[in-house]
PDB file of N, CA and C in Angstrom:
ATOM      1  N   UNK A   1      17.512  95.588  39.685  1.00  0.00           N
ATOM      2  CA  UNK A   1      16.915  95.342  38.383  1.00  0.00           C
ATOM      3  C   UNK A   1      15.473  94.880  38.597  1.00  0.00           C
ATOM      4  N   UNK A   2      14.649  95.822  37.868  1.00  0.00           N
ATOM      5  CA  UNK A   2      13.111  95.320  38.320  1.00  0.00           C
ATOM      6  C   UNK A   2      12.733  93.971  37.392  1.00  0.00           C
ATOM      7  N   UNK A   3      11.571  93.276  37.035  1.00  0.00           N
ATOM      8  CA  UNK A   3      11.252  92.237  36.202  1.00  0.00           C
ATOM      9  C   UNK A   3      10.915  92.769  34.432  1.00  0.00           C
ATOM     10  N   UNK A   4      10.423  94.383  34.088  1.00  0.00           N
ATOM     11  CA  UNK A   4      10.890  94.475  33.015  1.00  0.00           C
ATOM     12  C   UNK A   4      12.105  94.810  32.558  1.00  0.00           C
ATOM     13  N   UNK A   5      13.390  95.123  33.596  1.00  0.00           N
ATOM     14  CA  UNK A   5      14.484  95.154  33.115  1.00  0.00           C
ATOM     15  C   UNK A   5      14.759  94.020  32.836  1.00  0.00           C
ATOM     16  N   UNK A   6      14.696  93.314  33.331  1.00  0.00           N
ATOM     17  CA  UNK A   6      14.793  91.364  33.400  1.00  0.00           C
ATOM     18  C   UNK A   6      14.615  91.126  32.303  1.00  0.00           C
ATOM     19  N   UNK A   7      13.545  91.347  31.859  1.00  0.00           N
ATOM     20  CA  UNK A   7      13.072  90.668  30.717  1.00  0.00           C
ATOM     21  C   UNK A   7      13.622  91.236  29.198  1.00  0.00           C
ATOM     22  N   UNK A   8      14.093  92.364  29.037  1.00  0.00           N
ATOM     23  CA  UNK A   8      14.701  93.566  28.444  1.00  0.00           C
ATOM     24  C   UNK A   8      15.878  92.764  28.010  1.00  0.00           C
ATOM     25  N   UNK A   9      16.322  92.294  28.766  1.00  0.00           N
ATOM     26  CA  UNK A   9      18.391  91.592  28.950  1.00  0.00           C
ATOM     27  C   UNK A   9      18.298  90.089  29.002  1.00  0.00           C
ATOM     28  N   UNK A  10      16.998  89.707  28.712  1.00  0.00           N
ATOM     29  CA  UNK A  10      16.397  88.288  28.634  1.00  0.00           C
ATOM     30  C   UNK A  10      17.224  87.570  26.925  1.00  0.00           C
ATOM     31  N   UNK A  11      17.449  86.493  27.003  1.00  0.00           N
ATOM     32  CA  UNK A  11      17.714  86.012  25.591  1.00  0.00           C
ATOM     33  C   UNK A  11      17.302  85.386  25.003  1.00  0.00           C
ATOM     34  N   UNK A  12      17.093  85.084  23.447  1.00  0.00           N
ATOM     35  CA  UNK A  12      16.240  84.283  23.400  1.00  0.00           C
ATOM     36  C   UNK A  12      16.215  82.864  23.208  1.00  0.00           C
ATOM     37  N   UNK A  13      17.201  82.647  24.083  1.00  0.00           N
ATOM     38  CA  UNK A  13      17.634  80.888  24.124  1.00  0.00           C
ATOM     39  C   UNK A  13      16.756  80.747  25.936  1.00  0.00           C
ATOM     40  N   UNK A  14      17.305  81.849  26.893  1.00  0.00           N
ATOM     41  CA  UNK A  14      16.040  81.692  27.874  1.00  0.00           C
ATOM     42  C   UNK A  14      14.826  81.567  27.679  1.00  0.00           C
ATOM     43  N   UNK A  15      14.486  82.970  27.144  1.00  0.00           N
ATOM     44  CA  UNK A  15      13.133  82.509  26.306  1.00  0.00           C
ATOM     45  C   UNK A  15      12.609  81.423  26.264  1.00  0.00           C
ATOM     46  N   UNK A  16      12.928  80.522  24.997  1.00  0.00           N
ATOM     47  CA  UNK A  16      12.625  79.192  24.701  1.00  0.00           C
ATOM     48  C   UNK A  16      12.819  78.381  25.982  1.00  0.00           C
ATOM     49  N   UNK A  17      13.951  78.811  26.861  1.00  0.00           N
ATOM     50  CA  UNK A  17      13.987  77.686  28.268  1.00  0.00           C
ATOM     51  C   UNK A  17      12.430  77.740  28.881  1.00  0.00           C
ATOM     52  N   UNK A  18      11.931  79.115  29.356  1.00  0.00           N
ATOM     53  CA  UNK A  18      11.190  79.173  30.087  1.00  0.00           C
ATOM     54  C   UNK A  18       9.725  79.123  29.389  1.00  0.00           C
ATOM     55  N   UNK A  19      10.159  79.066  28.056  1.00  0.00           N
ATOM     56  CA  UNK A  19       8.613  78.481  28.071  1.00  0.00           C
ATOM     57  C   UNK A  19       8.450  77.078  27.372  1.00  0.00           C
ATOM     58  N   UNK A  20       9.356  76.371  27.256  1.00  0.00           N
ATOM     59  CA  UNK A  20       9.525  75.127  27.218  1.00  0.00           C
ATOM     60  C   UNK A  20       8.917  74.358  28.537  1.00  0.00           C
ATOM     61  N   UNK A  21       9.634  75.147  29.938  1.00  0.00           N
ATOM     62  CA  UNK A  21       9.088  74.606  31.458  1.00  0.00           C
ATOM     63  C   UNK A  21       7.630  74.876  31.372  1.00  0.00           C
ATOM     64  N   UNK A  22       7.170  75.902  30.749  1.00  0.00           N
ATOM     65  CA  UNK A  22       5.956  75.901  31.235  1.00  0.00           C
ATOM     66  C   UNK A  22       5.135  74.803  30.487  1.00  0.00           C
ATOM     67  N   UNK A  23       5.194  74.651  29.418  1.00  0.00           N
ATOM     68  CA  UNK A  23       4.936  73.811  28.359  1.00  0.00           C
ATOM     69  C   UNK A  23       4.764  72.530  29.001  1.00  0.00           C
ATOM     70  N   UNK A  24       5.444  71.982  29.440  1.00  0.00           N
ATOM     71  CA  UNK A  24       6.192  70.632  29.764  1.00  0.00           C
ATOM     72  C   UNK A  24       5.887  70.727  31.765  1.00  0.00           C
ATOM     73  N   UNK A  25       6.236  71.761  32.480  1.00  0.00           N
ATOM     74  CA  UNK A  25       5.615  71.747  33.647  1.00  0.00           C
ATOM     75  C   UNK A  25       6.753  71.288  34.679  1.00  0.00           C
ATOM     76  N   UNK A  26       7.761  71.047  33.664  1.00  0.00           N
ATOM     77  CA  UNK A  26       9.305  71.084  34.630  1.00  0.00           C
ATOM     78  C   UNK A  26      10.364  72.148  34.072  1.00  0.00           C
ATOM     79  N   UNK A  27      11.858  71.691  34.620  1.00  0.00           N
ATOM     80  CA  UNK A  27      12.989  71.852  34.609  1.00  0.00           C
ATOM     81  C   UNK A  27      13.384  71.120  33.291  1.00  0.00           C
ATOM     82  N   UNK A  28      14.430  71.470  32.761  1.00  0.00           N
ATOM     83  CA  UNK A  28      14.822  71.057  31.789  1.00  0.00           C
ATOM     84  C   UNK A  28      15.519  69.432  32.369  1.00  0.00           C
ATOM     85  N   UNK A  29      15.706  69.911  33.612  1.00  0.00           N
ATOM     86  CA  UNK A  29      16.808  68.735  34.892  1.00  0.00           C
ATOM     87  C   UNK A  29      15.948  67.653  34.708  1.00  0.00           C
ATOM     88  N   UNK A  30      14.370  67.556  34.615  1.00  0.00           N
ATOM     89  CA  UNK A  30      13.439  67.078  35.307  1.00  0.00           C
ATOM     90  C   UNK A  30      12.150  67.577  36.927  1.00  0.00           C
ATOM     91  N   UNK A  31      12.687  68.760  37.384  1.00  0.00           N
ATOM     92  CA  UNK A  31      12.084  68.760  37.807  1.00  0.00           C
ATOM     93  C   UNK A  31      11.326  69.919  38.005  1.00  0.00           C
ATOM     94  N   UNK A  32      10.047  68.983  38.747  1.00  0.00           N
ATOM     95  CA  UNK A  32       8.959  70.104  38.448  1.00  0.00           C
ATOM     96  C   UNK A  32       8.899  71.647  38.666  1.00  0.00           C
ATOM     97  N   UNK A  33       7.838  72.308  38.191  1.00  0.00           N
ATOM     98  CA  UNK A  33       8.215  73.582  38.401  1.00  0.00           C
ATOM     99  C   UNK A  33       6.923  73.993  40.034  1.00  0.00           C
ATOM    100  N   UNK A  34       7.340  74.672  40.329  1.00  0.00           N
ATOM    101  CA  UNK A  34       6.122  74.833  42.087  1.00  0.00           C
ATOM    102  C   UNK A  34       4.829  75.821  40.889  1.00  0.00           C
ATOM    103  N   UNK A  35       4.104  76.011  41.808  1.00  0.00           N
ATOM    104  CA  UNK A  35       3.030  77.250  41.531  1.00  0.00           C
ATOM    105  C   UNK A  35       3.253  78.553  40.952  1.00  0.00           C
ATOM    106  N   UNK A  36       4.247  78.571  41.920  1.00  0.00           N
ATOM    107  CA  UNK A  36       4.597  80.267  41.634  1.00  0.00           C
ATOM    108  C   UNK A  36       5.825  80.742  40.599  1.00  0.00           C
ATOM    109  N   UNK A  37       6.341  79.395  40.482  1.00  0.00           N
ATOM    110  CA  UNK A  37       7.299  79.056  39.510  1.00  0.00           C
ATOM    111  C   UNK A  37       6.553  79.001  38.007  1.00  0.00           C
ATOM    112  N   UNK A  38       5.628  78.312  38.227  1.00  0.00           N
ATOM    113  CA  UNK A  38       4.803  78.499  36.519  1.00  0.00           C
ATOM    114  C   UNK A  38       4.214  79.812  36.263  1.00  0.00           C
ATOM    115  N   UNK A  39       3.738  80.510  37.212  1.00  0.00           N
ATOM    116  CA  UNK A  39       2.957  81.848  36.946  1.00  0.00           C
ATOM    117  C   UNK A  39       4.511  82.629  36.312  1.00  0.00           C
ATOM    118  N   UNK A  40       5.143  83.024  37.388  1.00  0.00           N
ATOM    119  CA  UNK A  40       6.509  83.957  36.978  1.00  0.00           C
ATOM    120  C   UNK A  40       6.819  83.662  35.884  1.00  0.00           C
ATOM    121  N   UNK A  41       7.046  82.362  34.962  1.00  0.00           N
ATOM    122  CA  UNK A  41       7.761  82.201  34.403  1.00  0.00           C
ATOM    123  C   UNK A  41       6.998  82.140  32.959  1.00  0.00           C
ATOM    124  N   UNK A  42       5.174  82.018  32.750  1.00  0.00           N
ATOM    125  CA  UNK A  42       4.317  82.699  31.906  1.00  0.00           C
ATOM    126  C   UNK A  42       4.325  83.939  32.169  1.00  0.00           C
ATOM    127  N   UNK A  43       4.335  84.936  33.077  1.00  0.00           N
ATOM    128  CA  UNK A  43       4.670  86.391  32.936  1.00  0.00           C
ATOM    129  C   UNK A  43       5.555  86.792  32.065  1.00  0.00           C
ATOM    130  N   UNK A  44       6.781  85.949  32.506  1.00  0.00           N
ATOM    131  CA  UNK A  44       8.309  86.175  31.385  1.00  0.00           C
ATOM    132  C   UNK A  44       7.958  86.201  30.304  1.00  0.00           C
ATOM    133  N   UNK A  45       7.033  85.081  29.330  1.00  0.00           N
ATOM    134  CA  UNK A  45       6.790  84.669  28.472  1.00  0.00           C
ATOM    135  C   UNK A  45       6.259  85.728  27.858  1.00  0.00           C
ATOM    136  N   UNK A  46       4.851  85.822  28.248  1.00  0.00           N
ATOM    137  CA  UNK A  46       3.722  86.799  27.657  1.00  0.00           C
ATOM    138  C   UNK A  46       4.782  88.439  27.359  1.00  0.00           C
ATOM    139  N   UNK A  47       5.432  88.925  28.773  1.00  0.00           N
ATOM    140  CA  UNK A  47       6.334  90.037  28.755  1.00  0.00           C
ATOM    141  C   UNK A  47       6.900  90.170  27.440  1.00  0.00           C
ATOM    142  N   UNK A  48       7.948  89.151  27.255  1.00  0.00           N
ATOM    143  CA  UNK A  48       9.067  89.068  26.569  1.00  0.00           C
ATOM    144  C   UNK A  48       8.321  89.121  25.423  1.00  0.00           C
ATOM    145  N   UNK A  49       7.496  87.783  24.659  1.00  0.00           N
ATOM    146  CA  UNK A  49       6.125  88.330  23.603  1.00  0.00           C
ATOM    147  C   UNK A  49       5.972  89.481  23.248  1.00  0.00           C
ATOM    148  N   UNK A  50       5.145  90.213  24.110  1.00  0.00           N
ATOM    149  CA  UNK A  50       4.653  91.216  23.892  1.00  0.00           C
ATOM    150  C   UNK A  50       5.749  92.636  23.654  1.00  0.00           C
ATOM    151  N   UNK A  51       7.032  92.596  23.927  1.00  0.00           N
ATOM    152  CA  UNK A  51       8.046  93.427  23.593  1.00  0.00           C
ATOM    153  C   UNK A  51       8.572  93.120  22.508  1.00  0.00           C
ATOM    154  N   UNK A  52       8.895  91.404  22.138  1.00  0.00           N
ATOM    155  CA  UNK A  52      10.116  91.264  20.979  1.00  0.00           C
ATOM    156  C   UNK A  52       8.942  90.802  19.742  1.00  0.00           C
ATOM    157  N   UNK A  53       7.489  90.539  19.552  1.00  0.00           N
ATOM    158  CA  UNK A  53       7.167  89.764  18.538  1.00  0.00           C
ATOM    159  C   UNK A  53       6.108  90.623  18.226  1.00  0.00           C
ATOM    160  N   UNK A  54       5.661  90.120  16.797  1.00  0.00           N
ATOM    161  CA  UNK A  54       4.066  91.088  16.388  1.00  0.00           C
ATOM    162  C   UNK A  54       2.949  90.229  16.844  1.00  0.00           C
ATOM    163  N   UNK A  55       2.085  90.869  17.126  1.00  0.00           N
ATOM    164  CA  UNK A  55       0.679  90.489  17.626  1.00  0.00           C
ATOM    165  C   UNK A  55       0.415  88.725  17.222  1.00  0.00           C
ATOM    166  N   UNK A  56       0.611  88.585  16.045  1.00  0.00           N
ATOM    167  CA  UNK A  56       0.156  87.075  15.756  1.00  0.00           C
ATOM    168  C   UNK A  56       0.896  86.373  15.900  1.00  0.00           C
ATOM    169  N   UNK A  57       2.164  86.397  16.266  1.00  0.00           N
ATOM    170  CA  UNK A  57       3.047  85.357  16.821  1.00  0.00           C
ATOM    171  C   UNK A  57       3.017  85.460  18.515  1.00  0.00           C
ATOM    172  N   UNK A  58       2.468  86.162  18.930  1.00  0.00           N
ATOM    173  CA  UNK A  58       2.535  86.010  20.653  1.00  0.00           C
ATOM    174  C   UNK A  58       2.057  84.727  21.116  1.00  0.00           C
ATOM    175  N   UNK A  59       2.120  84.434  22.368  1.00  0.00           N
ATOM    176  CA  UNK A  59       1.732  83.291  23.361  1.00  0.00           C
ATOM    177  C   UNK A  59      -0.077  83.674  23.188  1.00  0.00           C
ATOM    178  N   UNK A  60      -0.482  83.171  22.947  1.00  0.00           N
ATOM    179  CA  UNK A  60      -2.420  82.973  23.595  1.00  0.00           C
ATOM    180  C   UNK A  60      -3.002  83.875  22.305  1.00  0.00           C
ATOM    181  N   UNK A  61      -2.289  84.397  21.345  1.00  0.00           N
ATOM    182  CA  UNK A  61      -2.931  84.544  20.014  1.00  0.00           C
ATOM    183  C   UNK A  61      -3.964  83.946  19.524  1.00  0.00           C
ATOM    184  N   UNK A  62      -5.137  84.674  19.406  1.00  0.00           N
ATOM    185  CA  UNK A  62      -6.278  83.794  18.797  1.00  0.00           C
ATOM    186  C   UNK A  62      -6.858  84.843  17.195  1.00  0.00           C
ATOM    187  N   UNK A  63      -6.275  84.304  15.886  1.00  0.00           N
ATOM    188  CA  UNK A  63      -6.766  84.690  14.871  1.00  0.00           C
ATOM    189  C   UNK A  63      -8.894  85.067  15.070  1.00  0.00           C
ATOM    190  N   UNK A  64      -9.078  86.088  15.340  1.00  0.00           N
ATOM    191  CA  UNK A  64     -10.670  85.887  14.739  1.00  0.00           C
ATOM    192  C   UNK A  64     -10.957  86.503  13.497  1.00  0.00           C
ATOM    193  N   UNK A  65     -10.162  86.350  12.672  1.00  0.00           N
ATOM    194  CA  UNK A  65     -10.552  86.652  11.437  1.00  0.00           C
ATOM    195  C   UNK A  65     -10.294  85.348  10.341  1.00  0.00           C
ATOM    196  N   UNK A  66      -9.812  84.250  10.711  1.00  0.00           N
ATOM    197  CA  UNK A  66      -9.371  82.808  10.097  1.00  0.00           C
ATOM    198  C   UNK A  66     -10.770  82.497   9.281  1.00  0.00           C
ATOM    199  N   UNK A  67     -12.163  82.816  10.086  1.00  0.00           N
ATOM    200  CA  UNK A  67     -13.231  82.055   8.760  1.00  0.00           C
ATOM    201  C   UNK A  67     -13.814  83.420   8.314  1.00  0.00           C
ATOM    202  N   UNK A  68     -13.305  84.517   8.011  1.00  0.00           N
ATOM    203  CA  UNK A  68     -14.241  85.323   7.298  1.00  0.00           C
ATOM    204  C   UNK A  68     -14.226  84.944   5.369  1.00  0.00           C
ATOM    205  N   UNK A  69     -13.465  84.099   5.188  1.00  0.00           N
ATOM    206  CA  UNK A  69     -13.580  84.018   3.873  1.00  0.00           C
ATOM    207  C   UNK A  69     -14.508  82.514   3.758  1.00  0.00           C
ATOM    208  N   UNK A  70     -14.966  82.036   4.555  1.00  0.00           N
ATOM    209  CA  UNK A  70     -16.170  80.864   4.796  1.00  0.00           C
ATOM    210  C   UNK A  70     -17.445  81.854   3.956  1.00  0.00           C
ATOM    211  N   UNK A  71     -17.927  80.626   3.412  1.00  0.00           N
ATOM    212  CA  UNK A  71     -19.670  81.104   2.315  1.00  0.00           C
ATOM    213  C   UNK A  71     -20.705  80.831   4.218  1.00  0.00           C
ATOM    214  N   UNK A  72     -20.115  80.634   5.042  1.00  0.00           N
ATOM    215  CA  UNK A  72     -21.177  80.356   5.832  1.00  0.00           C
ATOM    216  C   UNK A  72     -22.101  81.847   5.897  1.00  0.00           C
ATOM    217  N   UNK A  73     -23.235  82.129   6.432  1.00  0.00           N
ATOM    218  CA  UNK A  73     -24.239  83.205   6.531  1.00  0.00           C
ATOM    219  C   UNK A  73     -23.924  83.678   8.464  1.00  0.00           C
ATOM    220  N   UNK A  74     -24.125  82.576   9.475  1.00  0.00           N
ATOM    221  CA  UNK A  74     -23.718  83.105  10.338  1.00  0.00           C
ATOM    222  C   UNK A  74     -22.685  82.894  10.864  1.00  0.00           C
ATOM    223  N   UNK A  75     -22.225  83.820  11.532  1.00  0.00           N
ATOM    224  CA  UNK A  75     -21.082  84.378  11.982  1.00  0.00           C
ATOM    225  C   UNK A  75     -19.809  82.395  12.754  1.00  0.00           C
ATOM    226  N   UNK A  76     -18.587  82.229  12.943  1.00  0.00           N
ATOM    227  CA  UNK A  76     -18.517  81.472  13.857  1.00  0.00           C
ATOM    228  C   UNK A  76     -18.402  81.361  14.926  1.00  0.00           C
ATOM    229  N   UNK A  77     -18.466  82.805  15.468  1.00  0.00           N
ATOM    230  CA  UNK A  77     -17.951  83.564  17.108  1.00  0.00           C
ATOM    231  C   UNK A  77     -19.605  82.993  17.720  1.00  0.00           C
ATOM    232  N   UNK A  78     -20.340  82.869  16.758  1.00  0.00           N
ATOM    233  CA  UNK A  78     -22.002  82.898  17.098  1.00  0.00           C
ATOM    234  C   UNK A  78     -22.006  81.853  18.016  1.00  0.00           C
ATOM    235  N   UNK A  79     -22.736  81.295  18.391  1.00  0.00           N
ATOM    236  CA  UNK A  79     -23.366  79.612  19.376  1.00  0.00           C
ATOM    237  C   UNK A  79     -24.742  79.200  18.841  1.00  0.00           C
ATOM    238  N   UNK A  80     -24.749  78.376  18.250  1.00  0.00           N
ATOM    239  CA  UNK A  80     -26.388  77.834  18.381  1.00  0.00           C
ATOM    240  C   UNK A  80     -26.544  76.834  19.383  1.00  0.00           C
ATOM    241  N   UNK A  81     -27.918  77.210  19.330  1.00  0.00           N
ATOM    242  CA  UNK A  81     -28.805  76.283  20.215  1.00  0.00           C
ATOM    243  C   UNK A  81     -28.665  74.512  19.612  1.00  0.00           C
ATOM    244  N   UNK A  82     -28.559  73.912  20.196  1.00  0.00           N
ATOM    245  CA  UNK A  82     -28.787  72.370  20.042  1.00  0.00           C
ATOM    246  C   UNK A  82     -29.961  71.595  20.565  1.00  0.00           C
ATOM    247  N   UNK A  83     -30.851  71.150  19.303  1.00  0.00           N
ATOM    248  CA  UNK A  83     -31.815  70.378  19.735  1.00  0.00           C
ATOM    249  C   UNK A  83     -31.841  69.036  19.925  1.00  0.00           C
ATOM    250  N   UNK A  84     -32.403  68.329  20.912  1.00  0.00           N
ATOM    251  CA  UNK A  84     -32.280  66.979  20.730  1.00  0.00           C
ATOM    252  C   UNK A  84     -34.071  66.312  20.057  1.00  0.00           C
ATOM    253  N   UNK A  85     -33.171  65.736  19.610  1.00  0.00           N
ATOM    254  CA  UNK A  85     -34.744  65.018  18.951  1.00  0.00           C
ATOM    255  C   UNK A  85     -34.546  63.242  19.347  1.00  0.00           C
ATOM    256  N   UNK A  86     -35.984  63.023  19.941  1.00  0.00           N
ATOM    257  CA  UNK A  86     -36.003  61.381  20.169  1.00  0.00           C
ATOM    258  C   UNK A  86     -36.606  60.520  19.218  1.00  0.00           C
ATOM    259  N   UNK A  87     -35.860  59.585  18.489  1.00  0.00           N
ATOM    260  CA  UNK A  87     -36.470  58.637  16.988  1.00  0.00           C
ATOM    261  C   UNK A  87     -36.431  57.633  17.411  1.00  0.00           C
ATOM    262  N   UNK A  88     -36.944  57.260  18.482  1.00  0.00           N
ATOM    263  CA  UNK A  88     -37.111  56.004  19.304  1.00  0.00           C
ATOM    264  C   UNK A  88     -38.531  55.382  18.498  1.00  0.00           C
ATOM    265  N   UNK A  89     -38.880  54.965  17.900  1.00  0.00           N
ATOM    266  CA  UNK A  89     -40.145  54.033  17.305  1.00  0.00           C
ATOM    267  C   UNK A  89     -41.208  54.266  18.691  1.00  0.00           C
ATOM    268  N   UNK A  90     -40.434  53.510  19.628  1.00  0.00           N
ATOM    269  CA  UNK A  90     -40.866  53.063  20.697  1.00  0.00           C
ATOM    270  C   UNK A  90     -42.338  53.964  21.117  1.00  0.00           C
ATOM    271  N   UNK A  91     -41.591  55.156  21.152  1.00  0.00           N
ATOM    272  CA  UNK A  91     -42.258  56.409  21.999  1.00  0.00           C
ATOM    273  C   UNK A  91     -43.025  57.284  21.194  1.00  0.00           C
ATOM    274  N   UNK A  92     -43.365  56.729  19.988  1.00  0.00           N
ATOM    275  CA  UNK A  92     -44.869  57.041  19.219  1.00  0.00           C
ATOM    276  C   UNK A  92     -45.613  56.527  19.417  1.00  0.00           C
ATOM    277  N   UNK A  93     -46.977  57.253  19.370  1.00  0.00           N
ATOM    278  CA  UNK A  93     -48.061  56.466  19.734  1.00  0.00           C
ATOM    279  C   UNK A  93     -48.632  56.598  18.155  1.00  0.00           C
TER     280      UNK A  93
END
């Protein structure tokens, strides 16, 4: 059985197990999960996601359409620049 058959015959009470561990960074027992134990077991996640759910309920979903109904003019994906300004009395002459 390869890892998308795995995930295919996966349930969704595992599911919730394994991404509860990742969540949390253990075992349900308590204990921790290793390195390679957290990667595999976000693979499962994202996998299983991306087969059983629609786009906006997946793991790492990011709405970019949430402020298009904002009166703002530019965009929020944008960055501005930040100025600093010094109002120190002091440092007028």
């Amino acid at each position: 059985m390869n890892f998308k058959e795995m995930i295919d015959n996966m349930s969704p009470e595992v599911y919730a197990r394994l991404k509860q561990a990742v969540e949390l960074g253990k075992w349900p027992n308590g204990v921790r999960l290793t390195e390679e134990q957290k990667e595999l077991c976000l693979q499962a996640v994202i996998t299983y996601d991306y087969s059983n759910k629609p786009e906006e309920s997946r793991v790492g979903y990011i709405d970019r359409n949430v402020h298009t109904g904002c009166d703002s003019k530019t965009s929020t994906n944008e960055h501005e620049t930040v100025k600093w300004v010094n109002n120190d009395p002091k440092d007028k002459v």
